[in-house]
N, C-alpha and C. Protein backbone atom coordinates (compact mmCIF):
# COMPACT_ATOMS: atom_id res chain seq x y z
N UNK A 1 64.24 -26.33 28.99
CA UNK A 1 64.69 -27.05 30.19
C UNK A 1 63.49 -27.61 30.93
N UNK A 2 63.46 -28.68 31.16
CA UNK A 2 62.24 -29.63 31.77
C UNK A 2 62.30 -29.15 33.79
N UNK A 3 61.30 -28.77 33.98
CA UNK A 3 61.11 -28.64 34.81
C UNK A 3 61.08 -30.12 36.01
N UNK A 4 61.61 -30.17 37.10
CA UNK A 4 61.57 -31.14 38.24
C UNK A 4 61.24 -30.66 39.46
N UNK A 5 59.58 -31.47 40.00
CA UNK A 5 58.84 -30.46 40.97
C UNK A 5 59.45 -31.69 42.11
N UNK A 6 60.13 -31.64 42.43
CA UNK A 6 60.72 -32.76 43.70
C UNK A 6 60.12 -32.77 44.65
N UNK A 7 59.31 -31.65 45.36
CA UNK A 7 58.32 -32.60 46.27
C UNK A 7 57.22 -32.05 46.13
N UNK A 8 56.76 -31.97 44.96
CA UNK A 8 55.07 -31.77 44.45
C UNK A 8 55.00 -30.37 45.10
N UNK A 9 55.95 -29.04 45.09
CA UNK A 9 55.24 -27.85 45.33
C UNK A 9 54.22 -27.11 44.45
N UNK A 10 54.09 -27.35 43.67
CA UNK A 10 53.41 -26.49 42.70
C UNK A 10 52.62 -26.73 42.37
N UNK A 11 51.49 -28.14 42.83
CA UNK A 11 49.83 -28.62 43.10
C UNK A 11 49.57 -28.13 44.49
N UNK A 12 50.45 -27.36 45.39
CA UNK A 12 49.53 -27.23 46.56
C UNK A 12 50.06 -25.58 47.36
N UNK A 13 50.28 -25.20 46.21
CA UNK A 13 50.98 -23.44 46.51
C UNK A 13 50.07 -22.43 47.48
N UNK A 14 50.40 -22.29 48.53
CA UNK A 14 49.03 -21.13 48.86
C UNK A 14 50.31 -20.54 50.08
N UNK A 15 49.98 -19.19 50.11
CA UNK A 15 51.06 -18.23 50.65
C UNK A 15 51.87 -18.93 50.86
N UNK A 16 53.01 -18.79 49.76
CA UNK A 16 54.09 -19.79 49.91
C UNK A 16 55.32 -18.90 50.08
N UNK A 17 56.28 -18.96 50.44
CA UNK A 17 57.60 -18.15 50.47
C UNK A 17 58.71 -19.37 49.17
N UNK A 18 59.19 -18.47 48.23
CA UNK A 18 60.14 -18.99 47.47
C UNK A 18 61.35 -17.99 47.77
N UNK A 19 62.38 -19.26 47.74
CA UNK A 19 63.73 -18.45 47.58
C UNK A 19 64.44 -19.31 45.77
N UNK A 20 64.59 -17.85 45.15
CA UNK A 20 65.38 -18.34 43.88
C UNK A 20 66.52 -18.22 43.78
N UNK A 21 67.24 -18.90 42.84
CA UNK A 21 68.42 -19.22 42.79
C UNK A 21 69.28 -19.39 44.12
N UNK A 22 68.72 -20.34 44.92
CA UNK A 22 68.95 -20.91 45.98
C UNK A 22 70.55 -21.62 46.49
N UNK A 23 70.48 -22.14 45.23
CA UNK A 23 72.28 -23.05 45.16
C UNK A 23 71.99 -23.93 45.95
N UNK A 24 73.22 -24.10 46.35
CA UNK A 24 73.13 -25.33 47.32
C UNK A 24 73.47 -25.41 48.93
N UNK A 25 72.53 -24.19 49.39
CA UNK A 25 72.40 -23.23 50.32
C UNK A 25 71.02 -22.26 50.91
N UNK A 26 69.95 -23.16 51.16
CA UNK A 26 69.17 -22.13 51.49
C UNK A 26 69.13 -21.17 52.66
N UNK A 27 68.98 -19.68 52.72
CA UNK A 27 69.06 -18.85 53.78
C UNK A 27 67.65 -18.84 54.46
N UNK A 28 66.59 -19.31 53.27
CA UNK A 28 65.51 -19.69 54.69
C UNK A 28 64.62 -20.61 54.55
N UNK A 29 65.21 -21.72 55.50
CA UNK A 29 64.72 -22.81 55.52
C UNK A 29 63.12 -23.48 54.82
N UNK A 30 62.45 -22.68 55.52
CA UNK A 30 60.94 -22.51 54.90
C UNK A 30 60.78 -22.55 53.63
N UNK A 31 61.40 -22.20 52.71
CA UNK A 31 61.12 -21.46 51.62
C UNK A 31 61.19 -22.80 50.53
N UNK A 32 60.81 -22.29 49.62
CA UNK A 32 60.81 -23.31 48.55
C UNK A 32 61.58 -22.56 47.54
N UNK A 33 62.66 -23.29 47.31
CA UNK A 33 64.23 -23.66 46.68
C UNK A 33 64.06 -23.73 45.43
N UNK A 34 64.43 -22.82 44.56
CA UNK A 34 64.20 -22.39 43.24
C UNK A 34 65.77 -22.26 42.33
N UNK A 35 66.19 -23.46 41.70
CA UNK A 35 67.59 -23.09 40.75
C UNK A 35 67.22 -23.79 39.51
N UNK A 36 68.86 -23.96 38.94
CA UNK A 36 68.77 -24.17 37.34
C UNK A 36 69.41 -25.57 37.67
N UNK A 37 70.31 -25.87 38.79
CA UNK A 37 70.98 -27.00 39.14
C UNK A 37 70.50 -27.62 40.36
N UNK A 38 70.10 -28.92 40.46
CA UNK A 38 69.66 -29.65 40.71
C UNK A 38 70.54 -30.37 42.76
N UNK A 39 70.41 -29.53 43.14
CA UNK A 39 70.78 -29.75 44.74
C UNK A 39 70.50 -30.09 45.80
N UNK A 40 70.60 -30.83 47.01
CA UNK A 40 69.81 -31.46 47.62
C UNK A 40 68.55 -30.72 47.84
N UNK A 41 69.23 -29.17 48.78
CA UNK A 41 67.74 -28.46 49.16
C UNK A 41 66.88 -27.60 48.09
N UNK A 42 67.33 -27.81 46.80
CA UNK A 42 66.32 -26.85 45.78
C UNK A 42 65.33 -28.07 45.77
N UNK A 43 64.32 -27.32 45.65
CA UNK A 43 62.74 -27.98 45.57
C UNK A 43 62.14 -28.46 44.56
N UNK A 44 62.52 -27.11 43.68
CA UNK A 44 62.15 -27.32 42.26
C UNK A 44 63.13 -26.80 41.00
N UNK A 45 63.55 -28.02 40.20
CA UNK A 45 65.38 -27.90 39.58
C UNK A 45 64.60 -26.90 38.07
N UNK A 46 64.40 -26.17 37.37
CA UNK A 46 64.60 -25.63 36.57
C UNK A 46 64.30 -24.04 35.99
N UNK A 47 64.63 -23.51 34.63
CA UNK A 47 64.48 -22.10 34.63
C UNK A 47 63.74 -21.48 35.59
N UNK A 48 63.97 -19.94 36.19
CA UNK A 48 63.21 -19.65 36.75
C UNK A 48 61.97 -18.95 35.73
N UNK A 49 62.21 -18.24 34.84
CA UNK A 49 61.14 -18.25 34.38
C UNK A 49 59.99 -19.12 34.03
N UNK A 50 60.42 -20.50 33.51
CA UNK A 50 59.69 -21.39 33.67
C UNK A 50 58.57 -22.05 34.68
N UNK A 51 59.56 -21.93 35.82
CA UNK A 51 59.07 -22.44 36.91
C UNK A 51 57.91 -21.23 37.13
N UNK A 52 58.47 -19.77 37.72
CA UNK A 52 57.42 -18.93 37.99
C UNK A 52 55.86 -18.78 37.01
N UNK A 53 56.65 -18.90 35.70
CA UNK A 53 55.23 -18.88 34.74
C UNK A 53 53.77 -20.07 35.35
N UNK A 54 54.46 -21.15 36.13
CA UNK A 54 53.34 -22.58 36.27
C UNK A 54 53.24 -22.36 37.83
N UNK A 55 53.50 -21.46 38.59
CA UNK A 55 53.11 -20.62 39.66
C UNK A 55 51.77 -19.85 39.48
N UNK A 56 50.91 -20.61 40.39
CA UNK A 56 49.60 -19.79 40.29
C UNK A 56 49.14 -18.54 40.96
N UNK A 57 48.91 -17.80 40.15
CA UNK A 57 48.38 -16.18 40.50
C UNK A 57 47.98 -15.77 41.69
N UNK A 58 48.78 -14.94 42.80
CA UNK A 58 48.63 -14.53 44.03
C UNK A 58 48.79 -15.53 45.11
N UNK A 59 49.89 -16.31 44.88
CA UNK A 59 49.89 -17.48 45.19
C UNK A 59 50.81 -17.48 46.61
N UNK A 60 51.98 -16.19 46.38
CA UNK A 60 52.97 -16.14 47.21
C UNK A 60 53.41 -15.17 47.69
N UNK A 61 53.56 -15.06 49.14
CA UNK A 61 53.38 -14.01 50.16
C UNK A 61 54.78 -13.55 50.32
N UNK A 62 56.19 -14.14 49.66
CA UNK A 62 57.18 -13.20 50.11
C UNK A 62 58.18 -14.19 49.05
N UNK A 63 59.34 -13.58 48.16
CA UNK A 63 60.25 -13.44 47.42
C UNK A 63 61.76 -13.40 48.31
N UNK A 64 62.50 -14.07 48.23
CA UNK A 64 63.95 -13.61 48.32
C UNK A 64 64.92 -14.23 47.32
N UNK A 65 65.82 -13.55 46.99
CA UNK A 65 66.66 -13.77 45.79
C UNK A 65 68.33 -13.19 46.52
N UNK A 66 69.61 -14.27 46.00
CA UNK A 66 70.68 -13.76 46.74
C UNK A 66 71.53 -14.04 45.44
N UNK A 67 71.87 -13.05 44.70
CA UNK A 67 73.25 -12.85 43.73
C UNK A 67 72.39 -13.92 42.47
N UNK A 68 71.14 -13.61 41.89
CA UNK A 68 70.84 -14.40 40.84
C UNK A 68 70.40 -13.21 39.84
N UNK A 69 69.61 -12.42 40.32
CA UNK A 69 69.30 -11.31 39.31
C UNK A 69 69.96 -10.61 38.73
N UNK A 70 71.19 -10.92 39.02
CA UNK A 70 72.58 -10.41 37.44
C UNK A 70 72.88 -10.95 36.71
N UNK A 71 72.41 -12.57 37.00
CA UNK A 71 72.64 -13.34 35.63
C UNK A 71 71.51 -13.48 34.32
N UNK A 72 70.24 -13.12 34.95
CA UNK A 72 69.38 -12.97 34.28
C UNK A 72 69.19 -12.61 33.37
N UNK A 73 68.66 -12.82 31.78
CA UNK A 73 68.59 -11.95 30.51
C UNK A 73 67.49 -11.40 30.87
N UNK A 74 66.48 -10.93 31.23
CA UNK A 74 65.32 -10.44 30.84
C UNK A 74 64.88 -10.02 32.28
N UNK A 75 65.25 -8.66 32.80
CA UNK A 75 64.77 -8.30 34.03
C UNK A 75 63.48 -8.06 33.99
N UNK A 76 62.77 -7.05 33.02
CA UNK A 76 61.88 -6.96 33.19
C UNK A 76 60.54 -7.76 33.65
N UNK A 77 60.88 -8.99 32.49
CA UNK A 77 60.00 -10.34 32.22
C UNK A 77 60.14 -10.78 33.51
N UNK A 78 61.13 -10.75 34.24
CA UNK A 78 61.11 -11.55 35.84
C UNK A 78 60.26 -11.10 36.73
N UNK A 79 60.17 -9.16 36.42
CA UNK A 79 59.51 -8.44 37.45
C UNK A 79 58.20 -8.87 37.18
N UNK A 80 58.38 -8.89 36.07
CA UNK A 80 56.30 -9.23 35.27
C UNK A 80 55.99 -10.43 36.17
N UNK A 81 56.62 -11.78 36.28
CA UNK A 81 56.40 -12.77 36.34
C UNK A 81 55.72 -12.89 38.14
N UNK A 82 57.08 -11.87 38.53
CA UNK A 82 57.03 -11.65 40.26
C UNK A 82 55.63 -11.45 40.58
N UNK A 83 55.52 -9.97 39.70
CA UNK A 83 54.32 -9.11 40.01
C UNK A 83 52.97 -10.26 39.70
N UNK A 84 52.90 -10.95 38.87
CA UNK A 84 51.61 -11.63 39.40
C UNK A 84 51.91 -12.91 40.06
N UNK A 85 52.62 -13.71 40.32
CA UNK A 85 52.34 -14.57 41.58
C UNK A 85 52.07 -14.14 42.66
N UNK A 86 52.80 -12.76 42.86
CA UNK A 86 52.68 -11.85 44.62
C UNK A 86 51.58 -11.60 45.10
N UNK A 87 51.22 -12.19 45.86
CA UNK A 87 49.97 -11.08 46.89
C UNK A 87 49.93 -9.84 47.08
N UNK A 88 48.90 -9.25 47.15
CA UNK A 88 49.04 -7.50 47.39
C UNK A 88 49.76 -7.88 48.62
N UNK A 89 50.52 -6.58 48.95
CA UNK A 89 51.38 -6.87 50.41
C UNK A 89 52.55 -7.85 50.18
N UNK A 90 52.85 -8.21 49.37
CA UNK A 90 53.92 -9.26 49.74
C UNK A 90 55.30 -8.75 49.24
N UNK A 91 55.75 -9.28 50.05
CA UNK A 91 57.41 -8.72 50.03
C UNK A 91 58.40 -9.47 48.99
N UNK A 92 59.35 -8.86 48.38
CA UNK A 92 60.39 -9.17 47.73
C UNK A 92 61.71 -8.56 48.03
N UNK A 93 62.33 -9.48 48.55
CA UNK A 93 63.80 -8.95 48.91
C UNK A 93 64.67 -9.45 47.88
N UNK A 94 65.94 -8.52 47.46
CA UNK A 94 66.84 -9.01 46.11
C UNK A 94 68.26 -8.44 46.54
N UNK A 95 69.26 -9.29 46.54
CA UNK A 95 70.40 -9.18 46.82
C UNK A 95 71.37 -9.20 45.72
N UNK A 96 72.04 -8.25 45.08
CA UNK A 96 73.16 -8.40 44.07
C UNK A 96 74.01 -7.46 44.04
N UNK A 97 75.50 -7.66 43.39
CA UNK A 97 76.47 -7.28 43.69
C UNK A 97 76.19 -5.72 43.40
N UNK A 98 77.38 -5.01 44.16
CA UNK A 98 77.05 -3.43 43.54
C UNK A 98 78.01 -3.69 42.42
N UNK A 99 78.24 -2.22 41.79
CA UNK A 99 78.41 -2.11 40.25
C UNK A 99 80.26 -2.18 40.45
N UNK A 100 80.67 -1.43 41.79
CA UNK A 100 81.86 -1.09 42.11
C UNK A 100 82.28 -2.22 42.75
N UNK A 101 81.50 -3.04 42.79
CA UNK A 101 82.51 -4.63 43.54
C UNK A 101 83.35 -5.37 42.55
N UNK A 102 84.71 -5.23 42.54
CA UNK A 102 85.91 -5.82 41.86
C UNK A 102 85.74 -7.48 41.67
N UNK A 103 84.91 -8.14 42.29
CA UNK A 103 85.04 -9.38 41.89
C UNK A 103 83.54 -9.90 40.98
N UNK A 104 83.18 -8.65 41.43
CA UNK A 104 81.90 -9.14 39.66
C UNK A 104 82.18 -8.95 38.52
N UNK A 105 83.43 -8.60 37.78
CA UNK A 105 83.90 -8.87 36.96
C UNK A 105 84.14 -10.08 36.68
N UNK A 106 84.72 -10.83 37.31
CA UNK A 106 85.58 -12.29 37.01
C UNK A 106 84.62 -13.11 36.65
N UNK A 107 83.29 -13.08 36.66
CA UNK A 107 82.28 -13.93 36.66
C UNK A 107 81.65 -13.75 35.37
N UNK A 108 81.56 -14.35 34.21
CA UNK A 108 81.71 -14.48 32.74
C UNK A 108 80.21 -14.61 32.58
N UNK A 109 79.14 -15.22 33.99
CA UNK A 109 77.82 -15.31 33.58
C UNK A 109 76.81 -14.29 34.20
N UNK A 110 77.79 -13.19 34.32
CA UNK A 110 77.04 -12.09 34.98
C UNK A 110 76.35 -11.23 33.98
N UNK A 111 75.58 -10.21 34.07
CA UNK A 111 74.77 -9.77 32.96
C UNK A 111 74.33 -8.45 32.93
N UNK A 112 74.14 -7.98 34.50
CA UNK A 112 73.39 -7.13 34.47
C UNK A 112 74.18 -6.15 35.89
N UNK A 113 74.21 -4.76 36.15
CA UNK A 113 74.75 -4.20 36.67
C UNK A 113 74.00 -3.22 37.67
N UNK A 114 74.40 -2.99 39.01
CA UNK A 114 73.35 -2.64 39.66
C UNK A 114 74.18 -1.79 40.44
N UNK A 115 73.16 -0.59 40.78
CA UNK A 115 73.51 0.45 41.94
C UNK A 115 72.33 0.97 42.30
N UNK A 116 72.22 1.76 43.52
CA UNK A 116 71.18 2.07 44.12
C UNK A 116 69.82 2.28 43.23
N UNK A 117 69.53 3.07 42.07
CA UNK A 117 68.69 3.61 41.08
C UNK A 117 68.15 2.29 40.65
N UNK A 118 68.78 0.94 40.53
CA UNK A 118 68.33 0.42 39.30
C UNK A 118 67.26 -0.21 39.31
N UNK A 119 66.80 -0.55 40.69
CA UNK A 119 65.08 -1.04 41.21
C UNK A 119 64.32 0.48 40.72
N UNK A 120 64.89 1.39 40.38
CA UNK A 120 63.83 2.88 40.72
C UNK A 120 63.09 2.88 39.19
N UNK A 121 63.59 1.47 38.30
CA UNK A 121 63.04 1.61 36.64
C UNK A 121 62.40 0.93 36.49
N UNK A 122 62.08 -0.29 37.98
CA UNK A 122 61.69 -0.92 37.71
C UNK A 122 60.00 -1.53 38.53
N UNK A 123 60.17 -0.39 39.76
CA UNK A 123 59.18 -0.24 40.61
C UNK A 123 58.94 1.04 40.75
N UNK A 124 57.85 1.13 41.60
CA UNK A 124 57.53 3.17 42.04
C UNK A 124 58.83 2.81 43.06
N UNK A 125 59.28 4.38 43.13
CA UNK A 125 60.47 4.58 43.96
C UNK A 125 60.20 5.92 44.63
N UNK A 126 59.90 5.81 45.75
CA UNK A 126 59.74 7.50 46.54
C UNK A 126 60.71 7.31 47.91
N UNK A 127 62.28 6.66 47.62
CA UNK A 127 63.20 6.58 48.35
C UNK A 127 63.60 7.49 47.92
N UNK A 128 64.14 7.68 46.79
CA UNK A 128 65.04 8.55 46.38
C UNK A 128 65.04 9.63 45.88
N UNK A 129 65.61 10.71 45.77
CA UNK A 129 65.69 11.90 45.48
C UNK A 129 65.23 12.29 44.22
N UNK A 130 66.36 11.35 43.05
CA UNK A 130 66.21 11.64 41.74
C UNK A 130 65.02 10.60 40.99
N UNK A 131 64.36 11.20 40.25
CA UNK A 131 63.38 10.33 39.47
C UNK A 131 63.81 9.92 37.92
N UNK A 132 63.69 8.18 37.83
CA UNK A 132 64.20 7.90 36.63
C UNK A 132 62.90 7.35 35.72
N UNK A 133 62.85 7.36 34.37
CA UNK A 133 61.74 6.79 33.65
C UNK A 133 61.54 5.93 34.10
N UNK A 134 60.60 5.36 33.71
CA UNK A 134 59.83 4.10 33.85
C UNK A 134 59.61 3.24 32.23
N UNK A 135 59.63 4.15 31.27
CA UNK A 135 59.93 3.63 30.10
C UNK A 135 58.61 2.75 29.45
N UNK A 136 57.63 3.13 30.32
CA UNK A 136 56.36 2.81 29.61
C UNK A 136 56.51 1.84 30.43
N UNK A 137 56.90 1.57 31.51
CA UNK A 137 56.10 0.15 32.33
C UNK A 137 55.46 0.45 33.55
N UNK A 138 54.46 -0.13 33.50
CA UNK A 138 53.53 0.21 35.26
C UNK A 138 54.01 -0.75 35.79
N UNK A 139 55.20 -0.10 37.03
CA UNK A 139 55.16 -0.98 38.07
C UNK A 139 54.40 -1.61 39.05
N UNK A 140 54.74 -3.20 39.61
CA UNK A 140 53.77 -3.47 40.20
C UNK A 140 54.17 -3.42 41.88
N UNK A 141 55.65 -3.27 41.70
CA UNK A 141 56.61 -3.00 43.59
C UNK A 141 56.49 -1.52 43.74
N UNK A 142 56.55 -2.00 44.38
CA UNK A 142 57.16 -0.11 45.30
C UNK A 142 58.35 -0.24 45.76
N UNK A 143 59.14 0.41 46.04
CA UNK A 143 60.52 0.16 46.84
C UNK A 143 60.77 0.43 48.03
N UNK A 144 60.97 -0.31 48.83
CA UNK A 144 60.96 0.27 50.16
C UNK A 144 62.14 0.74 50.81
N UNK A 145 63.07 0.19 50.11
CA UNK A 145 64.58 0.07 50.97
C UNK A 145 65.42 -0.62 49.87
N UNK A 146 66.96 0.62 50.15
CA UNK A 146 67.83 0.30 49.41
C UNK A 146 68.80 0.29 49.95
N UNK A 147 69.91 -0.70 50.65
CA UNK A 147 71.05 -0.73 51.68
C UNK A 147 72.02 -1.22 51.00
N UNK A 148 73.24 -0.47 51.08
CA UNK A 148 74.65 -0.51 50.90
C UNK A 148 75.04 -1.66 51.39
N UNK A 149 75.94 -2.35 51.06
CA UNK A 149 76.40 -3.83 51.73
C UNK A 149 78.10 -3.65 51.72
N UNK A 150 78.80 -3.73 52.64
CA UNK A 150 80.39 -3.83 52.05
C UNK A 150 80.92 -5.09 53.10
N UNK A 151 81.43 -5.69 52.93
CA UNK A 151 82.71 -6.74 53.14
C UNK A 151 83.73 -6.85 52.43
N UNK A 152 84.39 -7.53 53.03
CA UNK A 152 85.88 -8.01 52.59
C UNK A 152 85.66 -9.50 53.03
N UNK A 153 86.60 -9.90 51.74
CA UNK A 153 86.53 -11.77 51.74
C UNK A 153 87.87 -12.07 52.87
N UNK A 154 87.87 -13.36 53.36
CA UNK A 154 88.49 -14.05 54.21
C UNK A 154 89.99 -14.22 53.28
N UNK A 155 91.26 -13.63 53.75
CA UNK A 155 91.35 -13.49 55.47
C UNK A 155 91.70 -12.19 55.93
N UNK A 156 90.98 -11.27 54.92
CA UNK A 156 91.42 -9.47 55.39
C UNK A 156 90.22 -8.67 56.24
N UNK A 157 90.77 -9.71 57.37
CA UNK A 157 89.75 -9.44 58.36
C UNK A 157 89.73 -7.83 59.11
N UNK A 158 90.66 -7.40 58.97
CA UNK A 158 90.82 -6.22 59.41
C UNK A 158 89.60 -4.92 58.79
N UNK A 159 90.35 -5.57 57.46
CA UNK A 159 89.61 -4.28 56.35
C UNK A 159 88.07 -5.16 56.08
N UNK A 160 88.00 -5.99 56.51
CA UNK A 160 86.13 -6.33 57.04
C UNK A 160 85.55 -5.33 57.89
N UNK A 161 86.21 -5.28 59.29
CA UNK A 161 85.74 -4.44 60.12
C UNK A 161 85.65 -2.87 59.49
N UNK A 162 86.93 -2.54 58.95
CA UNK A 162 86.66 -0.96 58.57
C UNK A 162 85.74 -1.22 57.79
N UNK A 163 85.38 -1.78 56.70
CA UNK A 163 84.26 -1.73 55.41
C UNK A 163 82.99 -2.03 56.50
N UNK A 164 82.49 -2.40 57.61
CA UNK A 164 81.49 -2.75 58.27
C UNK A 164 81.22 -1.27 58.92
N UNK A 165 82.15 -0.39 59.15
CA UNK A 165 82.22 0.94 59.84
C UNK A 165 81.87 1.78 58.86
N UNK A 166 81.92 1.76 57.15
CA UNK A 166 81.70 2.23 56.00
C UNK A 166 80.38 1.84 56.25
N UNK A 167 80.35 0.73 56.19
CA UNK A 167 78.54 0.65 55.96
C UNK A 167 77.40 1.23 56.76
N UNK A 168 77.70 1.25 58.47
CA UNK A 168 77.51 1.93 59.03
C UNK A 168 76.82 3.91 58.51
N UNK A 169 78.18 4.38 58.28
CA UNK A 169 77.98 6.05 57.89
C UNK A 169 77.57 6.07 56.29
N UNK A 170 77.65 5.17 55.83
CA UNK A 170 76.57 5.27 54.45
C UNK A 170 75.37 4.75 54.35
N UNK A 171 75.14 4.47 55.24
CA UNK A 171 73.30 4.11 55.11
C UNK A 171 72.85 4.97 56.02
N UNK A 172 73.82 5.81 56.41
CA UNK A 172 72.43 6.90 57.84
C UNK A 172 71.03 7.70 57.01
N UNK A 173 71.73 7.76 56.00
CA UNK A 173 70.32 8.57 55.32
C UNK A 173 70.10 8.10 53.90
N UNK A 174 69.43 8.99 53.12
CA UNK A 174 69.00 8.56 51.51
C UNK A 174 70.52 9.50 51.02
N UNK A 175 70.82 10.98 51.67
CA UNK A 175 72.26 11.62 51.14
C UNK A 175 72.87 10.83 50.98
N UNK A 176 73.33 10.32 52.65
CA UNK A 176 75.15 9.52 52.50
C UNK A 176 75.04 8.90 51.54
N UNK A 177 73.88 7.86 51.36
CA UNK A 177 73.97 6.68 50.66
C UNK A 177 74.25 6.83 48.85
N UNK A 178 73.45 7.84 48.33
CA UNK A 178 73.57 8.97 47.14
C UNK A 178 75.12 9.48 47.38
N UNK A 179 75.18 10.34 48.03
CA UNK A 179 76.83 10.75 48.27
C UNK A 179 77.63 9.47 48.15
N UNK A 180 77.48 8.71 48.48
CA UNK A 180 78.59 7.71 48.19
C UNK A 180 79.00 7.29 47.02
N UNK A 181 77.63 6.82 46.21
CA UNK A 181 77.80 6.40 44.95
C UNK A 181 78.12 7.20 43.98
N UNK A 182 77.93 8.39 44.41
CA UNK A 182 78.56 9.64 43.05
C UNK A 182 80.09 10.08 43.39
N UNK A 183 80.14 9.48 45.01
CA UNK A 183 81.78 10.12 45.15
C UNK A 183 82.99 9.30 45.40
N UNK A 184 82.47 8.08 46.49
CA UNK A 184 83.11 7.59 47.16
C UNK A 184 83.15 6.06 46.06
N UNK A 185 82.17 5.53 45.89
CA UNK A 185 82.41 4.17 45.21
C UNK A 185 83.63 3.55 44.51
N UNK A 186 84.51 4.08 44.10
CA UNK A 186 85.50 4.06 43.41
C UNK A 186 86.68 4.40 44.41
N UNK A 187 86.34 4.80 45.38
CA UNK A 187 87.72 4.47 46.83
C UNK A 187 87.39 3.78 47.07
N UNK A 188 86.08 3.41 48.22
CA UNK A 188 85.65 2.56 48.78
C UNK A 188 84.78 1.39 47.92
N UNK A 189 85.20 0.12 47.35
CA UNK A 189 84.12 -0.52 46.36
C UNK A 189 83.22 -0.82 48.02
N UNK A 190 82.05 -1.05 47.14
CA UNK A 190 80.54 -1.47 48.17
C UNK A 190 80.63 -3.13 47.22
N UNK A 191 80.31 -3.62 48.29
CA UNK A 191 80.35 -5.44 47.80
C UNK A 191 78.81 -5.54 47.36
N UNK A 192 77.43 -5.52 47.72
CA UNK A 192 76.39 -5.54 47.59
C UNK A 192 75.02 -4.69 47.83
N UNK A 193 74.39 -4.35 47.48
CA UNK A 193 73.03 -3.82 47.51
C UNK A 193 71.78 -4.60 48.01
N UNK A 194 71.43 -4.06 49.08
CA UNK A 194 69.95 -5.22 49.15
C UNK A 194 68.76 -4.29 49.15
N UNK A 195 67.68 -4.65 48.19
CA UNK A 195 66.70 -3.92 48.04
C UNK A 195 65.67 -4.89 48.29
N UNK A 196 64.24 -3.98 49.00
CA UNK A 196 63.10 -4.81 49.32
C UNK A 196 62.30 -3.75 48.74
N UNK A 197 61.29 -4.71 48.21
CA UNK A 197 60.26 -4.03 47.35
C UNK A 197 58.90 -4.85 48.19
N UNK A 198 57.74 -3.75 48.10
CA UNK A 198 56.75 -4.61 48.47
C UNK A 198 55.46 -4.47 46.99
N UNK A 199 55.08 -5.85 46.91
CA UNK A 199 53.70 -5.60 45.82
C UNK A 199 52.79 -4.99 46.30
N UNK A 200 52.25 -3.88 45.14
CA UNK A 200 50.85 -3.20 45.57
C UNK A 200 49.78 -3.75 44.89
N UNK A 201 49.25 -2.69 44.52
CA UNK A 201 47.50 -3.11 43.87
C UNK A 201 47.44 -3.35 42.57
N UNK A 202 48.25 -2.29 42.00
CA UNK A 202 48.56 -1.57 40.64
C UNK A 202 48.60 -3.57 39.95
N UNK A 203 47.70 -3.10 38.72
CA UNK A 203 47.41 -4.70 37.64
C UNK A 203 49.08 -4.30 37.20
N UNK A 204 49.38 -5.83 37.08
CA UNK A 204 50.88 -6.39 36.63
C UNK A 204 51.16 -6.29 35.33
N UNK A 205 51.45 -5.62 34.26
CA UNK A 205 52.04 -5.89 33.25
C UNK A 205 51.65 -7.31 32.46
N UNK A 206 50.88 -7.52 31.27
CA UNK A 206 50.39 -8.53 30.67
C UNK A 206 51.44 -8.83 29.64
């Protein structure tokens, strides 16, 4: 897929904020607009791997991503890719559905499945209780934060508010939030997960 740099970002990159898989919707303005489809406000129209690979090294001071990292084949390769454009210090925020949300099924280009743990394989994780392999990869994030997300779609506005009161008493601690997913997930579905990772020092995966 041919890459399209629409307004020359990628000759003049220096602490830059990218948002990927942007759509046709950016949540922050600033940012430079990263999809596969070609929309007024994406910046630059093709793969993201592509694109990130011709991203120069330590180039960019903060990451946000909203419902793209489930379609992805190759998580790892993305984290690799993250981990060296990032600045030490720089933030990555990632938004995707939880595992128990009923309408990520219907979506035929989804790929990948997520609950609280699944950043913990893929960065250092000293949120959480339980420790999962790492599987021979040196992470280059740390994890900072892992938050429960629940809504209800329009017009069951009611059961918005209760699922907003859920979200509430499941994020008071690292328990509830653990307690939930081993007990409750399957009464209550959780609509999304948002995890922020920050880059450290640790060399990136070659």
């Amino acid at each position: 897929m041919a890459i399209v740099d629409k307004r020359d970002c990628l000759t003049h990159l220096q602490d830059a904020t990218l948002e990927l898989g942007c759509g046709s919707r950016k949540r922050h303005p600033d940012a430079i607009g990263i999809d596969a489809l070609d929309h007024e406000c994406v910046d630059i129209v093709g793969d993201v791997y592509e694109v990130l690979a011709r991203v120069p090294t330590a180039s960019v001071k903060s990451v946000y991503s909203y419902h793209l990292f489930e379609h992805v084949c190759d998580l790892p390769k993305l984290m690799s890719l993250l981990e060296r454009v990032m600045q030490p210090g720089g933030i990555l925020q990632v938004v995707v559905p939880h595992f128990s949300n009923p309408y990520y099924y219907s979506d035929y280009t989804r790929r990948h499945f997520f609950g609280l743990y699944s950043f913990s394989y893929l960065a250092c994780d000293r949120l959480h209780r339980r420790k999962v392999p790492a599987y021979g990869r040196e992470a280059g994030f740390e994890l900072s934060q892992a938050e429960l997300i629940f809504k209800a779609s329009p017009p069951f506005y009611f059961r918005h508010v209760f699922k907003k009161m859920l979200q509430a008493v499941f994020n008071l601690n690292r328990y509830t939030r653990e307690l939930y997913e081993e007990n409750f997930c399957h009464v209550f579905p959780c609509y999304e997960v948002r995890f922020e990772m920050r880059r450290h020092n640790r060399a990136a995966p070659r």
